[in-house]
N, C-alpha and C. Protein backbone atom coordinates (compact mmCIF):
# COMPACT_ATOMS: atom_id res chain seq x y z
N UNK A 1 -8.62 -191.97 75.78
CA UNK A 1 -8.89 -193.26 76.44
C UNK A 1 -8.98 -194.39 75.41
N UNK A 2 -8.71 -195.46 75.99
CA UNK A 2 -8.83 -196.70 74.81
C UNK A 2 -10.12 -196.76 74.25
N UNK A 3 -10.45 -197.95 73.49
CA UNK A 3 -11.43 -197.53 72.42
C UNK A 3 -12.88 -198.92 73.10
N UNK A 4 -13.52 -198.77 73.11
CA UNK A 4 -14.15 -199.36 74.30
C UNK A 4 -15.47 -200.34 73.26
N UNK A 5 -15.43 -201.54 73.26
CA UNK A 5 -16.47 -202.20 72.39
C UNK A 5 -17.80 -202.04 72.25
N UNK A 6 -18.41 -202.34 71.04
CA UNK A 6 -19.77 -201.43 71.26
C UNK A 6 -20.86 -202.18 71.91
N UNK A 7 -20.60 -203.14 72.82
CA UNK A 7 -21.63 -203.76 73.63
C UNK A 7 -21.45 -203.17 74.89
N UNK A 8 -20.57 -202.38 75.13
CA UNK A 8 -20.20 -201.58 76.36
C UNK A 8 -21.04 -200.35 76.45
N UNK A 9 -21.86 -199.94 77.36
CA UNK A 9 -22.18 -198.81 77.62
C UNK A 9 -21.97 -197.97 78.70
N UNK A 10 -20.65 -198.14 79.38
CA UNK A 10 -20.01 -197.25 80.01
C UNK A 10 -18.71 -197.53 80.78
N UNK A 11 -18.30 -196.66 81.01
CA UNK A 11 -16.50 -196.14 80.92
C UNK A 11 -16.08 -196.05 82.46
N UNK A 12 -15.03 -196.27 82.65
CA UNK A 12 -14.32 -195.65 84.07
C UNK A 12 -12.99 -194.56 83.06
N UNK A 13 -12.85 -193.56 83.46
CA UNK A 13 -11.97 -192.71 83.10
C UNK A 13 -11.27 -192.15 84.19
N UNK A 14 -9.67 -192.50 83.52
CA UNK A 14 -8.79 -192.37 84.71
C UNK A 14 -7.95 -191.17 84.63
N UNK A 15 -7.00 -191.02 85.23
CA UNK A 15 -6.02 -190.30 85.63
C UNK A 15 -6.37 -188.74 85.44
N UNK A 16 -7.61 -188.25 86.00
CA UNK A 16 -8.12 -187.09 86.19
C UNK A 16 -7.54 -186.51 87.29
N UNK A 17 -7.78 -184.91 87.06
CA UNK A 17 -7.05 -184.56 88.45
C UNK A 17 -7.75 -184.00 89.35
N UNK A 18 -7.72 -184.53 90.88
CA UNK A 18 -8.44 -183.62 91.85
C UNK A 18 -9.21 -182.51 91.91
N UNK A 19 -10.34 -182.12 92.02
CA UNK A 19 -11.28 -181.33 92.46
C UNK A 19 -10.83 -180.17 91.06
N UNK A 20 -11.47 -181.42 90.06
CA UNK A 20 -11.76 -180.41 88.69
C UNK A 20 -12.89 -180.51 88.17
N UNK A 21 -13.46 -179.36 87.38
CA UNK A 21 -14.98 -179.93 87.20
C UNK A 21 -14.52 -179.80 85.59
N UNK A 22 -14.86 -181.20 84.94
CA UNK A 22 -14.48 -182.01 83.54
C UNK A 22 -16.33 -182.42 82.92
N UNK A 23 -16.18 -182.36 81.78
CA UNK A 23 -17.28 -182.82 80.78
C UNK A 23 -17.23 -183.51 79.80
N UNK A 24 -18.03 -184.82 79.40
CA UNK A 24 -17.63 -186.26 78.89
C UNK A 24 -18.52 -185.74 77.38
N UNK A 25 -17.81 -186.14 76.53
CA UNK A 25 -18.92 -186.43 75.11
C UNK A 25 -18.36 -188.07 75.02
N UNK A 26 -19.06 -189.12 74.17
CA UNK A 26 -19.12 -190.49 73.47
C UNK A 26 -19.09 -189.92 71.92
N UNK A 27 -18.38 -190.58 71.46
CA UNK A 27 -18.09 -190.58 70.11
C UNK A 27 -18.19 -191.85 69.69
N UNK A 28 -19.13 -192.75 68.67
CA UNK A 28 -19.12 -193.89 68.11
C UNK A 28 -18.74 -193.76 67.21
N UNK A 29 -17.57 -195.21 66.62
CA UNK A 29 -16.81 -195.54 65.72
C UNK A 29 -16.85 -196.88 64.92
N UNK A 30 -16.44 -196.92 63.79
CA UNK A 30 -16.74 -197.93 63.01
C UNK A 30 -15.25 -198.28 61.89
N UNK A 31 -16.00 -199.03 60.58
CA UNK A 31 -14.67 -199.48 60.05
C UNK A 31 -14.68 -198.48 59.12
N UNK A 32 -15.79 -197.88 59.05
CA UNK A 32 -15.91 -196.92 58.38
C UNK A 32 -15.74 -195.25 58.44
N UNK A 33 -15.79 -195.31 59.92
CA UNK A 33 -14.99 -193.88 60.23
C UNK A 33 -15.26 -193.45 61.81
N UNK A 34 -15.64 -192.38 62.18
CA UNK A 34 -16.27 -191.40 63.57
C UNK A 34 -16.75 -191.24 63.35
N UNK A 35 -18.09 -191.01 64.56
CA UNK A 35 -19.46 -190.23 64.35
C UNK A 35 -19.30 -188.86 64.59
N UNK A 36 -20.21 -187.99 64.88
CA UNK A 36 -20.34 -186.66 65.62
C UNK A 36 -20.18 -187.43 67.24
N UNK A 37 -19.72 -186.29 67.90
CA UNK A 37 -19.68 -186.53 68.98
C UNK A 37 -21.08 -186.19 69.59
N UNK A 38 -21.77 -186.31 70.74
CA UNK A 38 -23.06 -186.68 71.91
C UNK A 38 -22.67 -185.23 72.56
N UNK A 39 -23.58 -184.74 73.18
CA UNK A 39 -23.97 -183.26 73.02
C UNK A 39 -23.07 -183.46 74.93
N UNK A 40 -22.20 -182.37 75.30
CA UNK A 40 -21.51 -182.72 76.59
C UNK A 40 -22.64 -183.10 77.41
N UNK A 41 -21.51 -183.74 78.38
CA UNK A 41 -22.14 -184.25 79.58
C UNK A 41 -22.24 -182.77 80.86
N UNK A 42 -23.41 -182.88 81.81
CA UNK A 42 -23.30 -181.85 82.39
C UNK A 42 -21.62 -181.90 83.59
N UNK A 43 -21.06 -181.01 83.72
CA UNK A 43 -20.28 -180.25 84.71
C UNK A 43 -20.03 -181.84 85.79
N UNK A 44 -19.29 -182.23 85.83
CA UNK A 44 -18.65 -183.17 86.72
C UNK A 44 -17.49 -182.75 87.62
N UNK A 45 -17.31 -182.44 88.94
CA UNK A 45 -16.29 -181.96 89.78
C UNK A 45 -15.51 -183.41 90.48
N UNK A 46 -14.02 -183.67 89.92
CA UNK A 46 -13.82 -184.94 90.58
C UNK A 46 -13.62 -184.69 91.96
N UNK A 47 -13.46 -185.91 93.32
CA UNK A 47 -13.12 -185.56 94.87
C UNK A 47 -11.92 -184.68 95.07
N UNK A 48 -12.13 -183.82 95.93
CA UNK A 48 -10.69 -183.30 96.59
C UNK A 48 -9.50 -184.66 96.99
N UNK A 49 -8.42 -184.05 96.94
CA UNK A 49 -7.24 -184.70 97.33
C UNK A 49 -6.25 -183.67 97.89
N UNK A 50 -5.09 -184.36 98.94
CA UNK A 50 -3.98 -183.76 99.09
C UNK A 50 -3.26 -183.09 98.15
N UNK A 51 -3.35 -181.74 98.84
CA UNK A 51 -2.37 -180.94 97.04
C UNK A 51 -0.81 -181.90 97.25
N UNK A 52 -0.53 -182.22 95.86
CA UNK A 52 1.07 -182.57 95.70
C UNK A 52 2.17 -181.46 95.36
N UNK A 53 1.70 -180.76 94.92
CA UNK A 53 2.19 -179.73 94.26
C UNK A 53 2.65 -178.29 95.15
N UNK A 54 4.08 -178.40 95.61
CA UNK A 54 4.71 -177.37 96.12
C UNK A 54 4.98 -176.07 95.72
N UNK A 55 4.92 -175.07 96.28
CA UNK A 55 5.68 -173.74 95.48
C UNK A 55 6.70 -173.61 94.96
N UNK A 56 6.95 -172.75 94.04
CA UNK A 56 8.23 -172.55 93.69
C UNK A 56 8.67 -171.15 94.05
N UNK A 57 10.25 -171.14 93.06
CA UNK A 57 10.91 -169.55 93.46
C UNK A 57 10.68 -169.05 94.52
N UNK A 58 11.17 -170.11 95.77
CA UNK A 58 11.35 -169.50 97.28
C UNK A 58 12.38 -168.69 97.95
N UNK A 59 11.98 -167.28 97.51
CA UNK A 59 13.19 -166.38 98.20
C UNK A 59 13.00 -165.90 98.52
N UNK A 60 13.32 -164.60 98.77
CA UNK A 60 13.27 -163.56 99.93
C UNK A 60 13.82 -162.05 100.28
N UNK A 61 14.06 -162.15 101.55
CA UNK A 61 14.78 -161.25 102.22
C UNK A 61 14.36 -160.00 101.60
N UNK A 62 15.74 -159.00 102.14
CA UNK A 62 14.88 -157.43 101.95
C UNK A 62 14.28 -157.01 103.43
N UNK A 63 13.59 -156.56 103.73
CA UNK A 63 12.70 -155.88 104.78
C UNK A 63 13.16 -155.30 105.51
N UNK A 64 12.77 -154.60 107.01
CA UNK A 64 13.07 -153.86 107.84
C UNK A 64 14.20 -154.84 108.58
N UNK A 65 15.22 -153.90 109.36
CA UNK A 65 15.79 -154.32 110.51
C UNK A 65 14.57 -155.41 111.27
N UNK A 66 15.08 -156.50 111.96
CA UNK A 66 14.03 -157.63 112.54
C UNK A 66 13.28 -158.93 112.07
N UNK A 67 13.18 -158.34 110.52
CA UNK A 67 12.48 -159.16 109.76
C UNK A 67 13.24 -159.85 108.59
N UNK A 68 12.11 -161.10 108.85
CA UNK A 68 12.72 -162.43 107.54
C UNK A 68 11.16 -161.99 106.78
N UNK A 69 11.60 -161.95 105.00
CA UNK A 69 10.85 -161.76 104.14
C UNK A 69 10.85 -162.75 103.56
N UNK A 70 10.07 -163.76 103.60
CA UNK A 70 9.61 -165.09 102.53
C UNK A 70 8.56 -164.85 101.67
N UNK A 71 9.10 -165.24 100.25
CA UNK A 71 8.68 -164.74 99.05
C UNK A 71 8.29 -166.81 98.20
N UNK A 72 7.17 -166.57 97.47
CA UNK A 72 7.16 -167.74 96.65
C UNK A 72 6.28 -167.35 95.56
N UNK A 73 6.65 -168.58 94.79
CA UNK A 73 5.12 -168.44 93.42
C UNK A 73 4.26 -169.26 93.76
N UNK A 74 2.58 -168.18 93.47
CA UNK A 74 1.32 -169.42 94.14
C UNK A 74 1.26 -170.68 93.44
N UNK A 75 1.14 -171.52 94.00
CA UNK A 75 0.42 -172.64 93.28
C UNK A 75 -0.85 -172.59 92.46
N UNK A 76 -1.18 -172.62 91.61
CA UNK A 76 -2.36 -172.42 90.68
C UNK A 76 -3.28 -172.94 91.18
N UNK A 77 -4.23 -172.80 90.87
CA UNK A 77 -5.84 -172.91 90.96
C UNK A 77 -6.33 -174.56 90.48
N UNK A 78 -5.67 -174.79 89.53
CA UNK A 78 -6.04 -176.52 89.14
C UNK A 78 -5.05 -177.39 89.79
N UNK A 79 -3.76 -176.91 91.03
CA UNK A 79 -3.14 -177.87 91.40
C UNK A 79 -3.64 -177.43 93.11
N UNK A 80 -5.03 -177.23 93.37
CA UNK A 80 -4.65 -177.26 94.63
C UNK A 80 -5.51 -177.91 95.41
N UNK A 81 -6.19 -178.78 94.40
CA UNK A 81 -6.90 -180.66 94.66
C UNK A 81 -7.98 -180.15 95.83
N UNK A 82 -8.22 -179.43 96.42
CA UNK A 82 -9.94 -178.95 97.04
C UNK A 82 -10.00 -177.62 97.82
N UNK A 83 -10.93 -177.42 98.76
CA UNK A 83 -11.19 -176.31 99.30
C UNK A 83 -10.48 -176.33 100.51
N UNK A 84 -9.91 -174.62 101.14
CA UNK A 84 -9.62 -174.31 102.40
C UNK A 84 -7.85 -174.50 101.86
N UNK A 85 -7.52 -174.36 100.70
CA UNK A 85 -6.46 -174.22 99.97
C UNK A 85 -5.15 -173.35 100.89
N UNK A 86 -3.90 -173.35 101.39
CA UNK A 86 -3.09 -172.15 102.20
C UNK A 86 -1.75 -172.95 101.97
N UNK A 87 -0.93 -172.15 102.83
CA UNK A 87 0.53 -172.40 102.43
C UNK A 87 0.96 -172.60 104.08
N UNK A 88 2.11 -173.46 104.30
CA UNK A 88 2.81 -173.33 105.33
C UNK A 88 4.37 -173.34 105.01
N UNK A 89 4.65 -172.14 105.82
CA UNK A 89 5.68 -171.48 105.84
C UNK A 89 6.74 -172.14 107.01
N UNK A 90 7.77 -172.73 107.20
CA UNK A 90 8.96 -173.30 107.69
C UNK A 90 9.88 -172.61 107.76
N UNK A 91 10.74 -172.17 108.98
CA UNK A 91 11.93 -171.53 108.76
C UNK A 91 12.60 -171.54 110.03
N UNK A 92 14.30 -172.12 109.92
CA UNK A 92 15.15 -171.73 111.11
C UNK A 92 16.25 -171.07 110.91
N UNK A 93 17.00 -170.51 111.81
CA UNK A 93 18.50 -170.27 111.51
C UNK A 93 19.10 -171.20 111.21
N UNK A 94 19.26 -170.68 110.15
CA UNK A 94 21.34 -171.74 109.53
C UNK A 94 22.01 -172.36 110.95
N UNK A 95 22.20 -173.72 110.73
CA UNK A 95 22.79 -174.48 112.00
C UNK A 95 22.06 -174.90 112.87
N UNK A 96 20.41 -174.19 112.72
CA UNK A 96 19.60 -174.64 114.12
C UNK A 96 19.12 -176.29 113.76
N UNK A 97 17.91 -176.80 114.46
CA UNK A 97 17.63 -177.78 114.43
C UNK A 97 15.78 -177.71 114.73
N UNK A 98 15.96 -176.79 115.17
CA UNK A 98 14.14 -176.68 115.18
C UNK A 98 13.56 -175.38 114.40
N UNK A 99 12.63 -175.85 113.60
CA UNK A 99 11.81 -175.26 112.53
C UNK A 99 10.61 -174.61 113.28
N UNK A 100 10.27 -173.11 112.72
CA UNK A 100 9.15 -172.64 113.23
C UNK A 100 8.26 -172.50 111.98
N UNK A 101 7.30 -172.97 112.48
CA UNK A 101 5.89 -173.33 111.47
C UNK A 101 4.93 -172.21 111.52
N UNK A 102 4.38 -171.33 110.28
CA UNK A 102 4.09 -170.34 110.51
C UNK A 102 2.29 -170.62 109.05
N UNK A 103 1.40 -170.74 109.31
CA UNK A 103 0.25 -170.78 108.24
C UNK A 103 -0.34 -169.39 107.76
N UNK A 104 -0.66 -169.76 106.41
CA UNK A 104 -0.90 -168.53 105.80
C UNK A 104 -1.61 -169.19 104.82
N UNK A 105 -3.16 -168.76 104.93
CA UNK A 105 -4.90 -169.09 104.79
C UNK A 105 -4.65 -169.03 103.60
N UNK A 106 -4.11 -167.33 103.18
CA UNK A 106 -4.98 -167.03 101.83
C UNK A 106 -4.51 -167.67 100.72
N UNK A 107 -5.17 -167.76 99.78
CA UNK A 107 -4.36 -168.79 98.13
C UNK A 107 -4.07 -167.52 97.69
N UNK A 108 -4.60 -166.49 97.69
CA UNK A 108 -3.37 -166.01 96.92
C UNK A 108 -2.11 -165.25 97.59
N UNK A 109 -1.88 -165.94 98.58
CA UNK A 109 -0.60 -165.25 99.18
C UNK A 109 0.49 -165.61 99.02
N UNK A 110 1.83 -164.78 98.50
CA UNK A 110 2.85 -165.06 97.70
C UNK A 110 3.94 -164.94 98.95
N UNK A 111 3.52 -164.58 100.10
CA UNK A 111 4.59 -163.50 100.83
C UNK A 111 4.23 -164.13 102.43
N UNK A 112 5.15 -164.14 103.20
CA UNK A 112 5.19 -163.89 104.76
C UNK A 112 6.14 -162.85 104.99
N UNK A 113 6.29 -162.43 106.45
CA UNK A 113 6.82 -161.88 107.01
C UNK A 113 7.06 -161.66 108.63
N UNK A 114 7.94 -162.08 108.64
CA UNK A 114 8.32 -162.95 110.56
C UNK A 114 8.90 -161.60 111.43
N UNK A 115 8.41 -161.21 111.84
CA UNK A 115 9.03 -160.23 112.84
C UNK A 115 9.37 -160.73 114.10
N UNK A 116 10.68 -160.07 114.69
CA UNK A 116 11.26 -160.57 115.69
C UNK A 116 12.77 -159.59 116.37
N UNK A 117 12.52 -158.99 117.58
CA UNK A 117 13.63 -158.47 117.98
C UNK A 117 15.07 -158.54 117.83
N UNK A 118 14.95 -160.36 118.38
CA UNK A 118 16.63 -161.19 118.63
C UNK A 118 17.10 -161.38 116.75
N UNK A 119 16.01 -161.05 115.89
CA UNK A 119 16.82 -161.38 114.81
C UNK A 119 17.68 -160.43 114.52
N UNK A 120 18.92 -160.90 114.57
CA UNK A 120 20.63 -160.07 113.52
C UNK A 120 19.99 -159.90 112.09
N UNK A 121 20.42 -158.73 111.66
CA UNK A 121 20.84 -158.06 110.64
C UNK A 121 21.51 -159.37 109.69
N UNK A 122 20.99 -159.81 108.19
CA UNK A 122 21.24 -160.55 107.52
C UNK A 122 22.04 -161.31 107.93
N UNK A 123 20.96 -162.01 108.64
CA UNK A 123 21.25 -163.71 109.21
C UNK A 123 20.64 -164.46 108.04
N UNK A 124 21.45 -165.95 108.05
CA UNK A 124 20.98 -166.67 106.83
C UNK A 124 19.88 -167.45 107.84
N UNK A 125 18.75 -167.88 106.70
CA UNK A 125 17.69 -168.68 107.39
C UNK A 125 17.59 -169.65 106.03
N UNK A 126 17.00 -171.02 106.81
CA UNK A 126 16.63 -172.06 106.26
C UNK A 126 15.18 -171.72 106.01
N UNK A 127 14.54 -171.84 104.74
CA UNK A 127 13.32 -172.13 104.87
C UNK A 127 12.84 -172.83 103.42
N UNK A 128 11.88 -173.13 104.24
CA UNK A 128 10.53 -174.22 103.06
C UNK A 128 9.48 -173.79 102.85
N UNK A 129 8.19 -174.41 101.83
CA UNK A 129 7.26 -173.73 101.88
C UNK A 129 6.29 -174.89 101.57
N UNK A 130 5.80 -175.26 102.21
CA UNK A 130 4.60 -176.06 101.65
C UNK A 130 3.13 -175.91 101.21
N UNK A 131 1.87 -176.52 101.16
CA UNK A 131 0.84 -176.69 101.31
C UNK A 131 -0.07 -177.51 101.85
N UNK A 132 -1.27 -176.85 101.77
CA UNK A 132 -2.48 -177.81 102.62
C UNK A 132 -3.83 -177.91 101.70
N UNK A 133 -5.08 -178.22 102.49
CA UNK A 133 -6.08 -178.26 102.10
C UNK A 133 -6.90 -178.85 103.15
N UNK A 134 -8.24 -178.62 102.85
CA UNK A 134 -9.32 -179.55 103.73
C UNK A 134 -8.86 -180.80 103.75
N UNK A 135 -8.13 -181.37 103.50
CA UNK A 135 -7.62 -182.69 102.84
C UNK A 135 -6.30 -183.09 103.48
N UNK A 136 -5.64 -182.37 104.32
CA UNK A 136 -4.63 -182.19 104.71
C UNK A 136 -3.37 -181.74 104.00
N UNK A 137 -2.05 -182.06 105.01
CA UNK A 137 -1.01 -181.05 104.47
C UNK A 137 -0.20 -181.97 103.41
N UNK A 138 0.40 -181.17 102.00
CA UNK A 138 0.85 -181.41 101.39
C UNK A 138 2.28 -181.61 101.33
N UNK A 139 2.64 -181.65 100.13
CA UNK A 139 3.98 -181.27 99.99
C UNK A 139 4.81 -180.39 100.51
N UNK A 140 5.85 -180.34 100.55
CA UNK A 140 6.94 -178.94 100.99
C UNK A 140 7.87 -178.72 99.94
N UNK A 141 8.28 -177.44 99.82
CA UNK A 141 9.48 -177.17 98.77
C UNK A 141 10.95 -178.14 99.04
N UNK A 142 12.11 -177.49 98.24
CA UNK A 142 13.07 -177.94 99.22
C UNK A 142 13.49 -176.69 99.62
N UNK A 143 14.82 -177.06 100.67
CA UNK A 143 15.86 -175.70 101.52
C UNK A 143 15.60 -174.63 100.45
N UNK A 144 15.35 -173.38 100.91
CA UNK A 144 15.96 -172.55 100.08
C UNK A 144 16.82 -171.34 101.47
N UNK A 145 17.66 -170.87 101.05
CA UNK A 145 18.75 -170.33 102.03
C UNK A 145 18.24 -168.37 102.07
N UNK A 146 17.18 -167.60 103.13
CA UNK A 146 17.06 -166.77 102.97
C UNK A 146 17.70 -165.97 103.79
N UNK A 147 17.63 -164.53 103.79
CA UNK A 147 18.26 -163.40 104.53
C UNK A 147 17.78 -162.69 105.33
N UNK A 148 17.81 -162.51 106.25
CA UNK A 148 16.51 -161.42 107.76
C UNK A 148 17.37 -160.43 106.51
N UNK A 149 16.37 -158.98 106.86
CA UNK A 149 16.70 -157.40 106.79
C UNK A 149 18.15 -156.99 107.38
N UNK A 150 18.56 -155.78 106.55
CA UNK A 150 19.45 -155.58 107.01
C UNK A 150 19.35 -154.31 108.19
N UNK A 151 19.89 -153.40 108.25
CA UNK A 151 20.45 -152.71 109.66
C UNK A 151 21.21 -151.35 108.46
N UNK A 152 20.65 -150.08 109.30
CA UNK A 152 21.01 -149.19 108.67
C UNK A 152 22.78 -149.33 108.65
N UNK A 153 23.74 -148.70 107.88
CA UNK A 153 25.11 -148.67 107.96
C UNK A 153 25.39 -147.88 109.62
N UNK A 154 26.38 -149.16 109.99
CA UNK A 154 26.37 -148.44 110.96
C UNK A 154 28.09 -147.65 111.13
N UNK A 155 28.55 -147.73 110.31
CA UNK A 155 30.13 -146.93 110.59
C UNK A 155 29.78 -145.81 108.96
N UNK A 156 30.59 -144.90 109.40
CA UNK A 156 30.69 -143.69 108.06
C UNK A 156 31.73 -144.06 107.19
N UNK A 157 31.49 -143.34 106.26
CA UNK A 157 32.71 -143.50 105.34
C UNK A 157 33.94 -142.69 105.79
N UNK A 158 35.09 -143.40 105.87
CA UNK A 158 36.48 -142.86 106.06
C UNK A 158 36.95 -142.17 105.00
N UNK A 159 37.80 -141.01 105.19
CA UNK A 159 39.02 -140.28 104.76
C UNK A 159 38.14 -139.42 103.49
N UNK A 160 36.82 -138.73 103.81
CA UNK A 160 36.46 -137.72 103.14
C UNK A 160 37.61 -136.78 103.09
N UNK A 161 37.27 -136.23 101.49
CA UNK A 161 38.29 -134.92 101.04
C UNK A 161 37.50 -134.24 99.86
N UNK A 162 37.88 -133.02 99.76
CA UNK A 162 37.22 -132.31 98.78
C UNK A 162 38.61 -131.95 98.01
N UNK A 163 38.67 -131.43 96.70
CA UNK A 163 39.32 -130.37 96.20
C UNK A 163 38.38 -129.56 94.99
N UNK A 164 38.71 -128.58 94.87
CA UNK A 164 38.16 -127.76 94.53
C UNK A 164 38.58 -127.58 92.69
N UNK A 165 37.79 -128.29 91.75
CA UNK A 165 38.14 -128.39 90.51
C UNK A 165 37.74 -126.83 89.74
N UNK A 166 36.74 -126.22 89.79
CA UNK A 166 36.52 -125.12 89.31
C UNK A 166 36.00 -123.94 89.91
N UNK A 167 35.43 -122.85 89.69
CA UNK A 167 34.54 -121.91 90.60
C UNK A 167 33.55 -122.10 90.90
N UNK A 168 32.53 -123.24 90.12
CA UNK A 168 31.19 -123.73 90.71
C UNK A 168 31.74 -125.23 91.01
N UNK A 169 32.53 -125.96 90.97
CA UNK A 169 32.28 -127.41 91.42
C UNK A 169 33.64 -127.53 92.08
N UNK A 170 33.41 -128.48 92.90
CA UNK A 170 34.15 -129.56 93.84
C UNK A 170 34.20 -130.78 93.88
N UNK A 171 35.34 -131.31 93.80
CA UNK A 171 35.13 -132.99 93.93
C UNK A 171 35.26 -133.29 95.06
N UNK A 172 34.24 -134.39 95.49
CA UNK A 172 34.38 -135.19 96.36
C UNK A 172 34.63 -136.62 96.92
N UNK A 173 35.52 -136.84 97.59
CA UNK A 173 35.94 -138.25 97.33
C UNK A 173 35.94 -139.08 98.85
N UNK A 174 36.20 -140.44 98.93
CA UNK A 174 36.02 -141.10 100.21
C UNK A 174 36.29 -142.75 100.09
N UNK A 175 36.87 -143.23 101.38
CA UNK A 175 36.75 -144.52 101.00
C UNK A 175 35.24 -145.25 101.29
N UNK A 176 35.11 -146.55 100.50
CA UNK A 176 34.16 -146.60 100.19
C UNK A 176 33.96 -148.00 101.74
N UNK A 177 32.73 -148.19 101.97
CA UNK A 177 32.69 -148.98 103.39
C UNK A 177 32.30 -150.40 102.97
N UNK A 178 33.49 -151.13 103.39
CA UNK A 178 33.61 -152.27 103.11
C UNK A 178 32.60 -153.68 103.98
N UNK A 179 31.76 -154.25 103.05
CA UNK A 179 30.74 -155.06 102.53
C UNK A 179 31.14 -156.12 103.90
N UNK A 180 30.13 -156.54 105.04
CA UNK A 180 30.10 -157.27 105.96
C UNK A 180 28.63 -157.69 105.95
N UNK A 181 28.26 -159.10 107.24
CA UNK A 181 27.36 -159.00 108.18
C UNK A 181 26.91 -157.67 108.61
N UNK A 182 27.35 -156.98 109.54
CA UNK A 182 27.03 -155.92 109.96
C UNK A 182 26.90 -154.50 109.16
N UNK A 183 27.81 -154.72 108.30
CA UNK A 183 27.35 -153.43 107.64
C UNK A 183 26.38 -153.56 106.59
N UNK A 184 26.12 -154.57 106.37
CA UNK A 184 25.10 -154.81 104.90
C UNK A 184 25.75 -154.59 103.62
N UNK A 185 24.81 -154.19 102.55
CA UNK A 185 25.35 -153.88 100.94
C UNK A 185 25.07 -152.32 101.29
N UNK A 186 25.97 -151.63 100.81
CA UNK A 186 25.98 -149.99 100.97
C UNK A 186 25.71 -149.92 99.45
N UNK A 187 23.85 -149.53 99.07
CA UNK A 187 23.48 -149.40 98.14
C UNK A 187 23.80 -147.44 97.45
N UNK A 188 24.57 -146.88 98.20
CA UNK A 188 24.61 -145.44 97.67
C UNK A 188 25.33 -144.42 98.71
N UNK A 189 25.43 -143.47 98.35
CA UNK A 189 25.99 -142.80 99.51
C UNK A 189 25.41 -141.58 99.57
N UNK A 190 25.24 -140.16 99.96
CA UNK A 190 24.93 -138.68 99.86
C UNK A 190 26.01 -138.03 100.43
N UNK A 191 26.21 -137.38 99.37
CA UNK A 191 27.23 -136.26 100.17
C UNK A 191 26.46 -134.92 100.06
N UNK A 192 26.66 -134.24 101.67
CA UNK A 192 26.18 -133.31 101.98
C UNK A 192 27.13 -132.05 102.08
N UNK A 193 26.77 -130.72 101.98
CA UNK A 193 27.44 -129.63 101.94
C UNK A 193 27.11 -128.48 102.33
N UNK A 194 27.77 -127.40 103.25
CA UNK A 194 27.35 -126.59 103.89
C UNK A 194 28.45 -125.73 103.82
């Protein structure tokens, strides 16, 4: 803070941040140098305010058939300007026009999860993430573009064949099932034998 004349005996100190608890020492100065600093001041908590401060790394997806998985990073503990601290969660289908608003209390919750029948198998969704407080609602992220769950594979793999390379082994081969909406990412396959 600027340097304050010595007929002054007290300060306004600015640009503190919301619902922090801060402690003042006075230090007197001369042409001759600094003093020791004045033994702290007790524990000062400044007023709550609207958190400004949005989440980040809003992504997702993953989960069961039905479900949209919204994923973020919490907002910290010194940006979330007073008590009754939570997140609100935003999300529509790609192309829609109305947003469903979904709250979630806890501060430390990183995660939602929307269950729902009519949702398709990795549908893209719009969503945001904001915050609140006793203080009301904050900021929001921006778009981030997530994925409902996918859907077990639903077609087999075509044109299995074996041949027979030695007396204990067999190769096995197949075409491999090509990457859609509906079929999802085919993370592996098993081949079985009888």
């Amino acid at each position: 803070p600027e340097v304050i004349n010595g007929r002054t005996h007290k300060a306004t100190v600015v640009d503190l941040s919301p619902w922090v608890e801060y402690e003042f020492r006075v230090v007197a100065s001369n042409s001759v140098g600094i003093g020791e600093p004045s033994r702290p001041s007790a524990l000062l908590r400044t007023k709550a305010a609207v958190p400004v401060v949005a989440p980040t790394n809003i992504s997702g997806g993953g989960g069961s058939r039905s479900e949209l998985v919204i994923t973020w990073e919490p907002v910290s503990e010194e940006l979330q300007n007073g008590e009754g601290f939570g997140y609100i969660v935003m999300f529509r289908p790609l192309g829609s026009t109305t947003w469903t608003k979904a709250v979630v209390a806890s501060v430390e919750s990183s995660k939602y999860v929307y269950r729902n029948e009519s949702i398709t198998p990795l549908s893209p969704f719009e969503v945001k993430v904001g915050v609140y407080n006793n203080e009301g609602e904050g900021t929001l992220s921006s778009i981030s573009i997530v994925y409902s769950g996918e859907d077990e594979p639903q077609m087999a793999p075509a044109g299995a064949s074996a041949l027979s390379v030695s007396a204990a082994a067999v190769e096995v081969s197949w075409q491999p099932i090509p990457w859609n909406r509906h079929t999802g990412r085919v993370l592996g396959y098993e081949v079985r034998g009888w």
